[in-house]
PDB file of N, CA and C in Angstrom:
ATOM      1  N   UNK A   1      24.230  38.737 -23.071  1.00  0.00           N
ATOM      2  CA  UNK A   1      24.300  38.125 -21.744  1.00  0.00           C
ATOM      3  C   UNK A   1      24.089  39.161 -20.645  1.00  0.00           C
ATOM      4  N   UNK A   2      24.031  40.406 -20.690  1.00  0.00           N
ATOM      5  CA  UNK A   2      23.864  41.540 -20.103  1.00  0.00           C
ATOM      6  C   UNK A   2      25.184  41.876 -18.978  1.00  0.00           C
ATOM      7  N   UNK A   3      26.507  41.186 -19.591  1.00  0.00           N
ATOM      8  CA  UNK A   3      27.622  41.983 -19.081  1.00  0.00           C
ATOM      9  C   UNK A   3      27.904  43.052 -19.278  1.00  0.00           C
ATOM     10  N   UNK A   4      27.698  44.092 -17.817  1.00  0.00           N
ATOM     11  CA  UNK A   4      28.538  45.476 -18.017  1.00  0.00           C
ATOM     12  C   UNK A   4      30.325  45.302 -17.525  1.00  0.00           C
ATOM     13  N   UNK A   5      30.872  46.358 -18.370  1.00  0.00           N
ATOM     14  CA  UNK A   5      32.305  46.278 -18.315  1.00  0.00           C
ATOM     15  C   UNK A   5      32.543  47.608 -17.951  1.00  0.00           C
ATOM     16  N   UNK A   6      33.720  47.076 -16.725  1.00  0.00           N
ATOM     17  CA  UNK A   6      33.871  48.662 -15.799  1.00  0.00           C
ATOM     18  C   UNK A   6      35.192  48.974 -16.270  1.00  0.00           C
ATOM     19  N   UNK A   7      36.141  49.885 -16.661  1.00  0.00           N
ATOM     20  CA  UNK A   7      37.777  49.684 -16.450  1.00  0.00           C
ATOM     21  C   UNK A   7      38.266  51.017 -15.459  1.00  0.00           C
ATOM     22  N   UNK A   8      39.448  50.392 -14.877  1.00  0.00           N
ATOM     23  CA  UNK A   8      39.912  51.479 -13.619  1.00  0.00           C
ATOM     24  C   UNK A   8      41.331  51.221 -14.150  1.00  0.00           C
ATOM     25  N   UNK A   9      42.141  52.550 -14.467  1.00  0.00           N
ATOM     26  CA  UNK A   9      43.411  53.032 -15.154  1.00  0.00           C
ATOM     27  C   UNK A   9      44.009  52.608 -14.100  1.00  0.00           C
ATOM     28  N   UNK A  10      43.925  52.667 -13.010  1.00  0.00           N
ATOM     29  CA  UNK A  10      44.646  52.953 -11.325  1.00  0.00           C
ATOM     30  C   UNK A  10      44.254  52.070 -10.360  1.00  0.00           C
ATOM     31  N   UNK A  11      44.592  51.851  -9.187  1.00  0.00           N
ATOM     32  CA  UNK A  11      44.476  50.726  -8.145  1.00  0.00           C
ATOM     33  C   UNK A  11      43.057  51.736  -7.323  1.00  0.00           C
ATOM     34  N   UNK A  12      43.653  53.093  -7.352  1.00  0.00           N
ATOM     35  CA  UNK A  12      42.684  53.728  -6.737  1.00  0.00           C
ATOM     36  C   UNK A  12      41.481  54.078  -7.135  1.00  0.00           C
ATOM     37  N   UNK A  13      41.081  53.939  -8.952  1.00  0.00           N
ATOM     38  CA  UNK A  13      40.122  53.614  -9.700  1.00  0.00           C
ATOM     39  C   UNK A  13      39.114  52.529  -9.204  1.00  0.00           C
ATOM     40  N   UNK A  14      40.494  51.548  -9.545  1.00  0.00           N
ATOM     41  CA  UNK A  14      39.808  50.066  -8.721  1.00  0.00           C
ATOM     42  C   UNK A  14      38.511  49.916  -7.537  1.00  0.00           C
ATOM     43  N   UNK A  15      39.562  50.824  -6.449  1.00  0.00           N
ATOM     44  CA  UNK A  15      38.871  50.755  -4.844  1.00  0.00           C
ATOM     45  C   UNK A  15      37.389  51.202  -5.215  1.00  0.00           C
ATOM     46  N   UNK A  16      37.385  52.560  -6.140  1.00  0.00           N
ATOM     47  CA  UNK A  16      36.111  53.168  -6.398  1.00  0.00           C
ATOM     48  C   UNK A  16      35.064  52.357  -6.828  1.00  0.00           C
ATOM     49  N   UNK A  17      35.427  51.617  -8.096  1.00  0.00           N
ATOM     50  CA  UNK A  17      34.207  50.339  -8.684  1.00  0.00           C
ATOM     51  C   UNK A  17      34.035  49.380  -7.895  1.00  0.00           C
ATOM     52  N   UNK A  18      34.840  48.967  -7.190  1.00  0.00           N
ATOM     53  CA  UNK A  18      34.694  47.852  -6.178  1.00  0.00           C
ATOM     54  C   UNK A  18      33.672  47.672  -5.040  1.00  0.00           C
ATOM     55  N   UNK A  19      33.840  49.096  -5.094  1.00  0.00           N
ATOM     56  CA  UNK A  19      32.763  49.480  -3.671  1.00  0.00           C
ATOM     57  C   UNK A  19      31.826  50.297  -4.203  1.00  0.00           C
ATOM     58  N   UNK A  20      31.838  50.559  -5.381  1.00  0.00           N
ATOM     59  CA  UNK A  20      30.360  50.906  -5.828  1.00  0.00           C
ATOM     60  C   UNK A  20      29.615  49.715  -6.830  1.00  0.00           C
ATOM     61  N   UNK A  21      30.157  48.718  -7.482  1.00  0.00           N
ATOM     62  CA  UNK A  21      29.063  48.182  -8.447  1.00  0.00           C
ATOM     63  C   UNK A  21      30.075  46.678  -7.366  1.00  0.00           C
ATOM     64  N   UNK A  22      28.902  45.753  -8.040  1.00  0.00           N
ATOM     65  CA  UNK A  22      28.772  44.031  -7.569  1.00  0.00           C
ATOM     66  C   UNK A  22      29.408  43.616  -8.934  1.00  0.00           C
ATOM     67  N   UNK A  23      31.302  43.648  -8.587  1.00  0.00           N
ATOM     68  CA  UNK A  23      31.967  42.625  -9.606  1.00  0.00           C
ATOM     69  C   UNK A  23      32.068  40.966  -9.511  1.00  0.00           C
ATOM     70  N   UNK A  24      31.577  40.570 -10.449  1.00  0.00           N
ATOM     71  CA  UNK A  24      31.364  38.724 -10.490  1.00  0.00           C
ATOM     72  C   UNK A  24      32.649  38.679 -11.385  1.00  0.00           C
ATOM     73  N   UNK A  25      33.647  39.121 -12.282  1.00  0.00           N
ATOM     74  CA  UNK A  25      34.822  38.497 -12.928  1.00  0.00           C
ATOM     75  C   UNK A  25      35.652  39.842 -13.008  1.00  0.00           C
ATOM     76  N   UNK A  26      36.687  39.944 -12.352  1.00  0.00           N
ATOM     77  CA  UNK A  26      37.576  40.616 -12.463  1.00  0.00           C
ATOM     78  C   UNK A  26      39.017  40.311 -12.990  1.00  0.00           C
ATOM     79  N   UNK A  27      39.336  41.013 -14.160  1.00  0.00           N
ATOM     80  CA  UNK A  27      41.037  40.924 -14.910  1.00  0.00           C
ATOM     81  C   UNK A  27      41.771  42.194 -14.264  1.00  0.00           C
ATOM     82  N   UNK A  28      42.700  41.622 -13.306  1.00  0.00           N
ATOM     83  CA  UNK A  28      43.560  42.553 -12.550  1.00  0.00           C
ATOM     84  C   UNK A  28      45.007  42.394 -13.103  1.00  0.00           C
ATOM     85  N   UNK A  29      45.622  43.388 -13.696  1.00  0.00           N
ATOM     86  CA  UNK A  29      47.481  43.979 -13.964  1.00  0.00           C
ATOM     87  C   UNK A  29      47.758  43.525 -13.014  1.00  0.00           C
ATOM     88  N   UNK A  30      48.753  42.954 -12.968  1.00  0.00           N
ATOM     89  CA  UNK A  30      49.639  43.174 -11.497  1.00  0.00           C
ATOM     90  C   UNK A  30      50.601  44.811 -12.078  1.00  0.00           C
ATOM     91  N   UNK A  31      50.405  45.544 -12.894  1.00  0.00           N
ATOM     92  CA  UNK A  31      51.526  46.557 -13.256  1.00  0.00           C
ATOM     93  C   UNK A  31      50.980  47.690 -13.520  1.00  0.00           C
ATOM     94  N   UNK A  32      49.205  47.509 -12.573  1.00  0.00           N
ATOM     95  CA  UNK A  32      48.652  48.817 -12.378  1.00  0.00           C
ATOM     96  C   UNK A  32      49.278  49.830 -11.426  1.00  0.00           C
ATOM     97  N   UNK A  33      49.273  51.055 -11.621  1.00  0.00           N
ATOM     98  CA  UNK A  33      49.871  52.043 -11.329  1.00  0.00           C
ATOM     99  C   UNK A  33      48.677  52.291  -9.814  1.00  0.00           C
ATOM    100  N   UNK A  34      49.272  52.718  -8.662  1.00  0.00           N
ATOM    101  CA  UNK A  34      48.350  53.085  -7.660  1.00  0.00           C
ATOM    102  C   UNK A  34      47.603  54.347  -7.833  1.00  0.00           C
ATOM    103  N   UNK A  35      48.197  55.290  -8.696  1.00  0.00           N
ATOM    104  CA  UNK A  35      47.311  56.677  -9.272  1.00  0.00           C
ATOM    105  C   UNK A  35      48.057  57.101 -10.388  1.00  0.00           C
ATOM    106  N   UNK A  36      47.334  58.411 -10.725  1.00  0.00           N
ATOM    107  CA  UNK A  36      48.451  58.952 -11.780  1.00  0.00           C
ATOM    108  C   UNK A  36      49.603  59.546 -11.546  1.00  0.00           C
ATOM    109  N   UNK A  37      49.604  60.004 -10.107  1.00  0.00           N
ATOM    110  CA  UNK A  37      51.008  60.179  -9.977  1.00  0.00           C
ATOM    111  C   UNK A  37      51.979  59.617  -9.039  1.00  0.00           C
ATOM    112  N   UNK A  38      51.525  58.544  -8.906  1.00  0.00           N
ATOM    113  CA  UNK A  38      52.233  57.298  -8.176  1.00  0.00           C
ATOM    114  C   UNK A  38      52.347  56.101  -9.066  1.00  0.00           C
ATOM    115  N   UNK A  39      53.522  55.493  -9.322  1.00  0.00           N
ATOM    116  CA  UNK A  39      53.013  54.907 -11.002  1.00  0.00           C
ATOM    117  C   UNK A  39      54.124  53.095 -10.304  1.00  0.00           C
ATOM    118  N   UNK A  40      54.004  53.092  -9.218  1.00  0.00           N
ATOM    119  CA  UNK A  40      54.264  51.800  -8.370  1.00  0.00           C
ATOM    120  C   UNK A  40      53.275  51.210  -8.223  1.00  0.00           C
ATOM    121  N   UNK A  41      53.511  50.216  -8.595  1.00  0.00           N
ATOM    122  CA  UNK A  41      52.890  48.987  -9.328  1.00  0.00           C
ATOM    123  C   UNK A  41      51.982  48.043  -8.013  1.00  0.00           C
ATOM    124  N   UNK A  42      50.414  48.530  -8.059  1.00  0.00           N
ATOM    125  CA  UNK A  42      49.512  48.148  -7.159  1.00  0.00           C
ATOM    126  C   UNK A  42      48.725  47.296  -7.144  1.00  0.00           C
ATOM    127  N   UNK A  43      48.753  45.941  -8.854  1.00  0.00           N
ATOM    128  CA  UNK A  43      48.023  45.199  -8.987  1.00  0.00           C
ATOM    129  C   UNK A  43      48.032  44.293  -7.764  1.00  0.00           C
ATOM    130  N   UNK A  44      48.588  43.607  -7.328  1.00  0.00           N
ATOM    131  CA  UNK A  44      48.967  42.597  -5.991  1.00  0.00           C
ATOM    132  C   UNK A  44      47.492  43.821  -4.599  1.00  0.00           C
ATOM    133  N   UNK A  45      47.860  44.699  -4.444  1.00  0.00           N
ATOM    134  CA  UNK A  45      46.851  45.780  -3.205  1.00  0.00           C
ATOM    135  C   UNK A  45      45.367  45.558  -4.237  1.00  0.00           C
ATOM    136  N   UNK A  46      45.042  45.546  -5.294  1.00  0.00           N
ATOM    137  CA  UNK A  46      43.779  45.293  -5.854  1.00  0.00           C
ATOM    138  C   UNK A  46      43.671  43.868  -5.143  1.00  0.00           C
ATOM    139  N   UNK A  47      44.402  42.967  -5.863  1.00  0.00           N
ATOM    140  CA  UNK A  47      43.853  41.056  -5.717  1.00  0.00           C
ATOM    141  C   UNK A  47      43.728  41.297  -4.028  1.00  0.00           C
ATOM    142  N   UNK A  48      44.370  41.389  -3.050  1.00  0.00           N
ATOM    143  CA  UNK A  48      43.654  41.393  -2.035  1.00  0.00           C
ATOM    144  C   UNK A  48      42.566  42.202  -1.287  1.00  0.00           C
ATOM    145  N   UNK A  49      42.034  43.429  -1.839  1.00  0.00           N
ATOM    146  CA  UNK A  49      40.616  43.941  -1.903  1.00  0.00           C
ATOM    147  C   UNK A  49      39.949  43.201  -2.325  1.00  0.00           C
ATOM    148  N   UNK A  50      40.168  42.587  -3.357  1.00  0.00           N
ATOM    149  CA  UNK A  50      39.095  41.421  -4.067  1.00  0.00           C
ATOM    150  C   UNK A  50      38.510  40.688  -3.212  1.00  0.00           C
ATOM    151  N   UNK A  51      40.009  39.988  -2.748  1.00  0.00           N
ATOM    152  CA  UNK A  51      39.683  38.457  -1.830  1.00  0.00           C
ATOM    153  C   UNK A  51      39.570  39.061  -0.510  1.00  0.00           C
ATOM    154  N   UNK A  52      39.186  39.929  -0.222  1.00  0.00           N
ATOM    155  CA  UNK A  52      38.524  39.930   0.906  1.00  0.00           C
ATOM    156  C   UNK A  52      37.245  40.662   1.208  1.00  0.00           C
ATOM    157  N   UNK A  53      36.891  40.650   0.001  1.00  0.00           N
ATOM    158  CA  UNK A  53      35.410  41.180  -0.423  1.00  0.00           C
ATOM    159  C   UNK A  53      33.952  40.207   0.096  1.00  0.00           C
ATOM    160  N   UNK A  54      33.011  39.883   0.739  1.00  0.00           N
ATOM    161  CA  UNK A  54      31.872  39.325   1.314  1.00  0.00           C
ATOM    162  C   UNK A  54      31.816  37.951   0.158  1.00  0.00           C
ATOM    163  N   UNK A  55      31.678  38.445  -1.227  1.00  0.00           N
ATOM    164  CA  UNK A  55      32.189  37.511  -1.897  1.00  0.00           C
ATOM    165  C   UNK A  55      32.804  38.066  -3.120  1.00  0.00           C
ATOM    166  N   UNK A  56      33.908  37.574  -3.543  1.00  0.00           N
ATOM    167  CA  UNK A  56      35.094  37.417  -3.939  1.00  0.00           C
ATOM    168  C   UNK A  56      34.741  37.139  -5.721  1.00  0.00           C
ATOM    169  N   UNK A  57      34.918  37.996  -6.293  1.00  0.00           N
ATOM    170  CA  UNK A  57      34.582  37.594  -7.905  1.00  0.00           C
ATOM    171  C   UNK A  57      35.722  36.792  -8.352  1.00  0.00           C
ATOM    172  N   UNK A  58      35.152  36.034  -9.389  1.00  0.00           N
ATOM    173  CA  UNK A  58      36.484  35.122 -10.325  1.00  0.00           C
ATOM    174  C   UNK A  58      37.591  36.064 -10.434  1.00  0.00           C
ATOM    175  N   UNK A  59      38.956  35.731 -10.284  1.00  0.00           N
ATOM    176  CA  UNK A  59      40.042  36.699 -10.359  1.00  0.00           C
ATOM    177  C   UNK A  59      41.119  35.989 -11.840  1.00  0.00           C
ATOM    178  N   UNK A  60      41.301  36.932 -12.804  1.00  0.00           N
ATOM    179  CA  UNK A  60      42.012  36.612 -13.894  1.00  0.00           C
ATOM    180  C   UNK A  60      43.487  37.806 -13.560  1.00  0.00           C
ATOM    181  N   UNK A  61      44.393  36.556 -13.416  1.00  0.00           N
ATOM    182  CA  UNK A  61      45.533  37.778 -13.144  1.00  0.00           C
ATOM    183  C   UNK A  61      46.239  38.169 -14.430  1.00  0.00           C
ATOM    184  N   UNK A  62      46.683  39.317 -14.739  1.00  0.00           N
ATOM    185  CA  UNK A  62      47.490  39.523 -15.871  1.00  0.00           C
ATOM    186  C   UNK A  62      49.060  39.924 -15.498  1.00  0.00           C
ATOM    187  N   UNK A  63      49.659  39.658 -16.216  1.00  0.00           N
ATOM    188  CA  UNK A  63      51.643  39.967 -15.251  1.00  0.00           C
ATOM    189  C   UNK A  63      51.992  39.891 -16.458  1.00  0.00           C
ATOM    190  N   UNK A  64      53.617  40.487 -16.116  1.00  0.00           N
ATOM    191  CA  UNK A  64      54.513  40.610 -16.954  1.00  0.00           C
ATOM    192  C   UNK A  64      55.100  39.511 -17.275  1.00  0.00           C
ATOM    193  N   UNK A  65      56.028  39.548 -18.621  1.00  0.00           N
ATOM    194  CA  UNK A  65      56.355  38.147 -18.512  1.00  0.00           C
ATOM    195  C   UNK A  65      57.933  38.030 -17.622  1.00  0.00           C
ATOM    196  N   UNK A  66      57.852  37.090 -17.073  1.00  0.00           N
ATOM    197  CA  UNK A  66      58.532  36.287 -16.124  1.00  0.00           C
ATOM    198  C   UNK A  66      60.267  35.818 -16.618  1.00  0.00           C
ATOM    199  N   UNK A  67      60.941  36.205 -15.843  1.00  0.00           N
ATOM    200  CA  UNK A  67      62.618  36.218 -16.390  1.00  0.00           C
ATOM    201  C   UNK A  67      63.030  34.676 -16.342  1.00  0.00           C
ATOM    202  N   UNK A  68      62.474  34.229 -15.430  1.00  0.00           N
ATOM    203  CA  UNK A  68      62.905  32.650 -15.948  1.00  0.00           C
ATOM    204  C   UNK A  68      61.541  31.909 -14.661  1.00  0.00           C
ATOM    205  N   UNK A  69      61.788  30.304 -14.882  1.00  0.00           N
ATOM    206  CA  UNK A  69      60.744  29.741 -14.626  1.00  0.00           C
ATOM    207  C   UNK A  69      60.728  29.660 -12.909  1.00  0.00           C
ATOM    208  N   UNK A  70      62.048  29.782 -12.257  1.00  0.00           N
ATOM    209  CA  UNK A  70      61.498  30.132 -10.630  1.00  0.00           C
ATOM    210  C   UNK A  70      60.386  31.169 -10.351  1.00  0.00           C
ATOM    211  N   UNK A  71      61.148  32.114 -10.649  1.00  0.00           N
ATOM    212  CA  UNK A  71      60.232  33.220 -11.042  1.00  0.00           C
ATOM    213  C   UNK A  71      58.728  33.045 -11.359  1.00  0.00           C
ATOM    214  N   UNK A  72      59.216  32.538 -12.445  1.00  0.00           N
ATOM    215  CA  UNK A  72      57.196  32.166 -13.067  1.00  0.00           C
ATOM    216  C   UNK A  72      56.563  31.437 -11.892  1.00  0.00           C
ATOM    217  N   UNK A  73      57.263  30.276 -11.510  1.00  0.00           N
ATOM    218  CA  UNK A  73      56.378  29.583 -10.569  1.00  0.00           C
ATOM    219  C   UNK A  73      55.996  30.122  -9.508  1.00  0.00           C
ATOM    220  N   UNK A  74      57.050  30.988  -9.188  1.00  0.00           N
ATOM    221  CA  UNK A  74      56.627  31.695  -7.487  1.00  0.00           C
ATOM    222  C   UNK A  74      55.045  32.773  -7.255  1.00  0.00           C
ATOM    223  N   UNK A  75      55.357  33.758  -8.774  1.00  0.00           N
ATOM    224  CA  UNK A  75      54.847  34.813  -8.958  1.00  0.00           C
ATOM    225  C   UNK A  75      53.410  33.503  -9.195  1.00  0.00           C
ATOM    226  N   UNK A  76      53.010  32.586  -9.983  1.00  0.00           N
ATOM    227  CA  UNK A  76      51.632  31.401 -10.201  1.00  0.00           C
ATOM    228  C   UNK A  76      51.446  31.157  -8.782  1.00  0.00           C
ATOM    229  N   UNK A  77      52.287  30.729  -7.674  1.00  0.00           N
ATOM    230  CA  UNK A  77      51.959  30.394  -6.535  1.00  0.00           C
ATOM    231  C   UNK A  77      50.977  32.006  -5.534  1.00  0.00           C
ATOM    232  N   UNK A  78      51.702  32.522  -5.813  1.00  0.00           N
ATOM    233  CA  UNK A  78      51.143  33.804  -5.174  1.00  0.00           C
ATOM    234  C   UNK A  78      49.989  34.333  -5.561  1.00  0.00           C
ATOM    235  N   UNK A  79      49.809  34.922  -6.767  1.00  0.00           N
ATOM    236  CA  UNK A  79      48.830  34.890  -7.086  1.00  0.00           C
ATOM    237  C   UNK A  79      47.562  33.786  -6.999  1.00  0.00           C
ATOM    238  N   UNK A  80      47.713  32.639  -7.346  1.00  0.00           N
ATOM    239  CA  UNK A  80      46.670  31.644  -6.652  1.00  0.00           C
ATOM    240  C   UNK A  80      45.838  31.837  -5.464  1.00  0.00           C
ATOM    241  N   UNK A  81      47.498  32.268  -4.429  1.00  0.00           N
ATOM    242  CA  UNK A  81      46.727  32.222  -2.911  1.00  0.00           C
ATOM    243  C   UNK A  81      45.812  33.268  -3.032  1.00  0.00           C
ATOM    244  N   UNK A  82      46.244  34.191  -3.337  1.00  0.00           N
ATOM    245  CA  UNK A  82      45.373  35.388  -3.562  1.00  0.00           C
ATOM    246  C   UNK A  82      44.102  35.083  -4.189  1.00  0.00           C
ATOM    247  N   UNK A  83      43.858  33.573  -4.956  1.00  0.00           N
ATOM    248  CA  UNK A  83      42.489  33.827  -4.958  1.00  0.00           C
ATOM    249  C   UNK A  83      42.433  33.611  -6.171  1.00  0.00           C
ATOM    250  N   UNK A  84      43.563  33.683  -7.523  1.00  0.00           N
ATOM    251  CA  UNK A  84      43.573  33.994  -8.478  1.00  0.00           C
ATOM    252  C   UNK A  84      42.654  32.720  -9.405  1.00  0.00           C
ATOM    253  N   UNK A  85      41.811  32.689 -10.726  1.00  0.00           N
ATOM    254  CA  UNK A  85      40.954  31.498 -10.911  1.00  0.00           C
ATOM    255  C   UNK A  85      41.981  31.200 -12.364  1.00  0.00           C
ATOM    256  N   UNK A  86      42.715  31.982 -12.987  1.00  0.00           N
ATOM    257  CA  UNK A  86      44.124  32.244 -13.872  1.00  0.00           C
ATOM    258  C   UNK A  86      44.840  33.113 -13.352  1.00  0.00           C
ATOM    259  N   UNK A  87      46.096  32.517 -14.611  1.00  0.00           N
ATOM    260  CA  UNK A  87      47.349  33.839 -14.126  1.00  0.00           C
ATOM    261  C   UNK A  87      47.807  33.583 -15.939  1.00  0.00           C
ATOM    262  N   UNK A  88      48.050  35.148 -16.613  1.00  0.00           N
ATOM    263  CA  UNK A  88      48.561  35.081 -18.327  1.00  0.00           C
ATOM    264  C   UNK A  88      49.656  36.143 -17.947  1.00  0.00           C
ATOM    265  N   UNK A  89      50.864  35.465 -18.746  1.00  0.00           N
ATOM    266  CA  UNK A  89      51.533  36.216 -18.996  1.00  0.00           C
ATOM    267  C   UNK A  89      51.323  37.022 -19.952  1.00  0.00           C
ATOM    268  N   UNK A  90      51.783  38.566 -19.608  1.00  0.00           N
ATOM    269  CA  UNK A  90      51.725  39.426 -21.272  1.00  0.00           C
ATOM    270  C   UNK A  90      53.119  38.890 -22.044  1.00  0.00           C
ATOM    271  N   UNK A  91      52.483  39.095 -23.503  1.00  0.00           N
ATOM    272  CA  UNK A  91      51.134  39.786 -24.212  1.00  0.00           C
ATOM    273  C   UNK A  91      50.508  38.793 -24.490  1.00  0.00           C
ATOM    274  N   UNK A  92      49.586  39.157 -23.804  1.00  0.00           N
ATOM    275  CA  UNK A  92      47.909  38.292 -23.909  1.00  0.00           C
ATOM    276  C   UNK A  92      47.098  38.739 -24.916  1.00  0.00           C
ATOM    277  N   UNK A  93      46.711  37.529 -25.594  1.00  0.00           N
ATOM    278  CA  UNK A  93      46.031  38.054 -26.998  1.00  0.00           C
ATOM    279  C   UNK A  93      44.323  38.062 -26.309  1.00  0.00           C
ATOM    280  N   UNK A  94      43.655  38.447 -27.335  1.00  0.00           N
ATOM    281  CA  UNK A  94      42.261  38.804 -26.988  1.00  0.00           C
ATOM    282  C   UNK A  94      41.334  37.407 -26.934  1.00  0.00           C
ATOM    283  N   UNK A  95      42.133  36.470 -27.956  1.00  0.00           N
ATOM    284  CA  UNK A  95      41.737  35.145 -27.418  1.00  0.00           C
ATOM    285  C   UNK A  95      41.419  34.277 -26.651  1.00  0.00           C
ATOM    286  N   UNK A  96      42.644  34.398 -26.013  1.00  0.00           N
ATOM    287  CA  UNK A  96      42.901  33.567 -24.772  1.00  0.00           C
ATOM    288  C   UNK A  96      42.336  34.428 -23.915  1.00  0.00           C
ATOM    289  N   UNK A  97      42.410  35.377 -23.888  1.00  0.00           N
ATOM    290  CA  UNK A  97      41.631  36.067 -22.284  1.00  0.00           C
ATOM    291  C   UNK A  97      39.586  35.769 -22.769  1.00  0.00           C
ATOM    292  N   UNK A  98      39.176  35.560 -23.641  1.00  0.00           N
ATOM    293  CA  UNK A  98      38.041  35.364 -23.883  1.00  0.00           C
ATOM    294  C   UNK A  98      37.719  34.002 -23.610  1.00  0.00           C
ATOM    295  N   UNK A  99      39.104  33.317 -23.890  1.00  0.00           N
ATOM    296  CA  UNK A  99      38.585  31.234 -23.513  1.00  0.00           C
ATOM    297  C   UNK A  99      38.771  31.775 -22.175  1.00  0.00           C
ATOM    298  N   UNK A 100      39.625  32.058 -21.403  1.00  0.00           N
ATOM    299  CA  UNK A 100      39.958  31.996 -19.872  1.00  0.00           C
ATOM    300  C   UNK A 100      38.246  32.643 -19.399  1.00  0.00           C
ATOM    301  N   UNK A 101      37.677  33.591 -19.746  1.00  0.00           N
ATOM    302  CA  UNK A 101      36.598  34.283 -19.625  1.00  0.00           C
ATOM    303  C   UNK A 101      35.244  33.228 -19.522  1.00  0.00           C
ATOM    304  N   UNK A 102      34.852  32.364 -20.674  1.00  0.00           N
ATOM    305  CA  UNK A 102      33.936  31.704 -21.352  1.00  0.00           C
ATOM    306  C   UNK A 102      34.368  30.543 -20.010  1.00  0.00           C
ATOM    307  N   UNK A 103      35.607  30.133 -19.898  1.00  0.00           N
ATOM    308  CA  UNK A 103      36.053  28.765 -18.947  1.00  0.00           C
ATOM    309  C   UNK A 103      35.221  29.344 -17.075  1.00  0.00           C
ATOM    310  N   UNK A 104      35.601  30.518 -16.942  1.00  0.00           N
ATOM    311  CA  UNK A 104      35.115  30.833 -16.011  1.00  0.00           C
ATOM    312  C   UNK A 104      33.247  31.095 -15.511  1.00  0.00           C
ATOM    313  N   UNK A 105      32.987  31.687 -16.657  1.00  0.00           N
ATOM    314  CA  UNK A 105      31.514  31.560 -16.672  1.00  0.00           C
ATOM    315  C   UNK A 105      30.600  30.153 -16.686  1.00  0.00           C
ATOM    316  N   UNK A 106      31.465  29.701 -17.634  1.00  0.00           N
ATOM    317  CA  UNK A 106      30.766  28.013 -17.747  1.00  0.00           C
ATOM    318  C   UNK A 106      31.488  27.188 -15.825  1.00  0.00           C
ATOM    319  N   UNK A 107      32.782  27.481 -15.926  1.00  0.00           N
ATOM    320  CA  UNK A 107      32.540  26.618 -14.182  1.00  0.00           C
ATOM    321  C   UNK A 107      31.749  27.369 -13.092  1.00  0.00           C
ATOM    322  N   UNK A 108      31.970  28.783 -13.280  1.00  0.00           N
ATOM    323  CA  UNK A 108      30.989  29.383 -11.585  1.00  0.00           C
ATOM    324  C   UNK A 108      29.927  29.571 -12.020  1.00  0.00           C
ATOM    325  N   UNK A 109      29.225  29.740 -12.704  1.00  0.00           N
ATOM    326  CA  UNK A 109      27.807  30.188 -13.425  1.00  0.00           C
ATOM    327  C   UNK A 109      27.518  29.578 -14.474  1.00  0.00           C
ATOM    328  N   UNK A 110      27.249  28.314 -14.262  1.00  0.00           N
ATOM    329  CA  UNK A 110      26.525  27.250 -15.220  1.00  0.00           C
ATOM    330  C   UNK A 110      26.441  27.591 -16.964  1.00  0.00           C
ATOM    331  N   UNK A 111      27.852  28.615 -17.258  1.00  0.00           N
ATOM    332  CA  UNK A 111      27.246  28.969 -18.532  1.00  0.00           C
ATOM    333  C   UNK A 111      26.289  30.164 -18.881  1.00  0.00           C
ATOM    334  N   UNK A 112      25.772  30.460 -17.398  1.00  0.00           N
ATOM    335  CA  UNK A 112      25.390  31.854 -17.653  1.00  0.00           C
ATOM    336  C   UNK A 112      25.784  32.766 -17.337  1.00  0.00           C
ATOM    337  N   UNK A 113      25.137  34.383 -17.652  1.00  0.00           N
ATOM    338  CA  UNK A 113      25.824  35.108 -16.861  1.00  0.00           C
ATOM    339  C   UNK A 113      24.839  35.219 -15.423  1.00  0.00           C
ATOM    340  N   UNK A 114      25.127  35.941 -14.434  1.00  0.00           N
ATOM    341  CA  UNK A 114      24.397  35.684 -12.936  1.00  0.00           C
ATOM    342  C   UNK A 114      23.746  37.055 -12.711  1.00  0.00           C
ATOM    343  N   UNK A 115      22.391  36.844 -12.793  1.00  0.00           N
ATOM    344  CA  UNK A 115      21.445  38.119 -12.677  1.00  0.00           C
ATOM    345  C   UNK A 115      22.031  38.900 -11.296  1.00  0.00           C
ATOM    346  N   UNK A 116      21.696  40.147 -12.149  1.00  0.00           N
ATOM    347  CA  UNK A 116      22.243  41.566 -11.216  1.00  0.00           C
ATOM    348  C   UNK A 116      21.406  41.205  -9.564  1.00  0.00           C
TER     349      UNK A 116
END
């Protein structure tokens, strides 16, 4: 399908690919570290670089799992606004992040992938 795959260890990784290559599906931690030696948790400062990008790639959120269901719901609400197109709790198997993947390509891109 001619997907390239970028990964950024760090939030500040992130900023770098973001603004150098044209991301169409992004899987953002919320429990990415802002650098290596700042290790406070910057996934949430990524999702809004995203969404306020000219245009805005599919956003797959990944989080921790959730202490009880207020919680869960609040942390699903937030992320949404942000833009989010999912939200998986870890541990996320390789499965499900591939249906969530395949679900996203087939609704924004007819099933394909979207020439460079």
């Amino acid at each position: 399908m001619g997907v390239a795959c970028r990964m950024a260890r760090t939030a500040r990784e992130s900023t770098n690919v973001i603004q150098q290559e044209r991301i169409h599906i992004a899987v953002v931690d919320l429990t990415i570290p802002m650098d290596n030696e700042h290790q406070d948790c910057s996934g949430h400062r990524v999702l809004q670089l995203l969404r306020r990008m000219e245009c805005p790639p599919i956003t797959v959120v990944v989080r921790p799992r959730q202490s009880c269901a207020a919680e869960s719901a609040r942390g699903l609400q937030e992320a949404l606004r942000e833009g989010a197109f999912a939200v998986h709790d870890r541990p996320l198997g390789v499965e499900l992040l591939l249906q969530t993947l395949q679900r996203a390509i087939q609704r924004h891109f007819s099933g394909g992938w979207p020439a460079r």
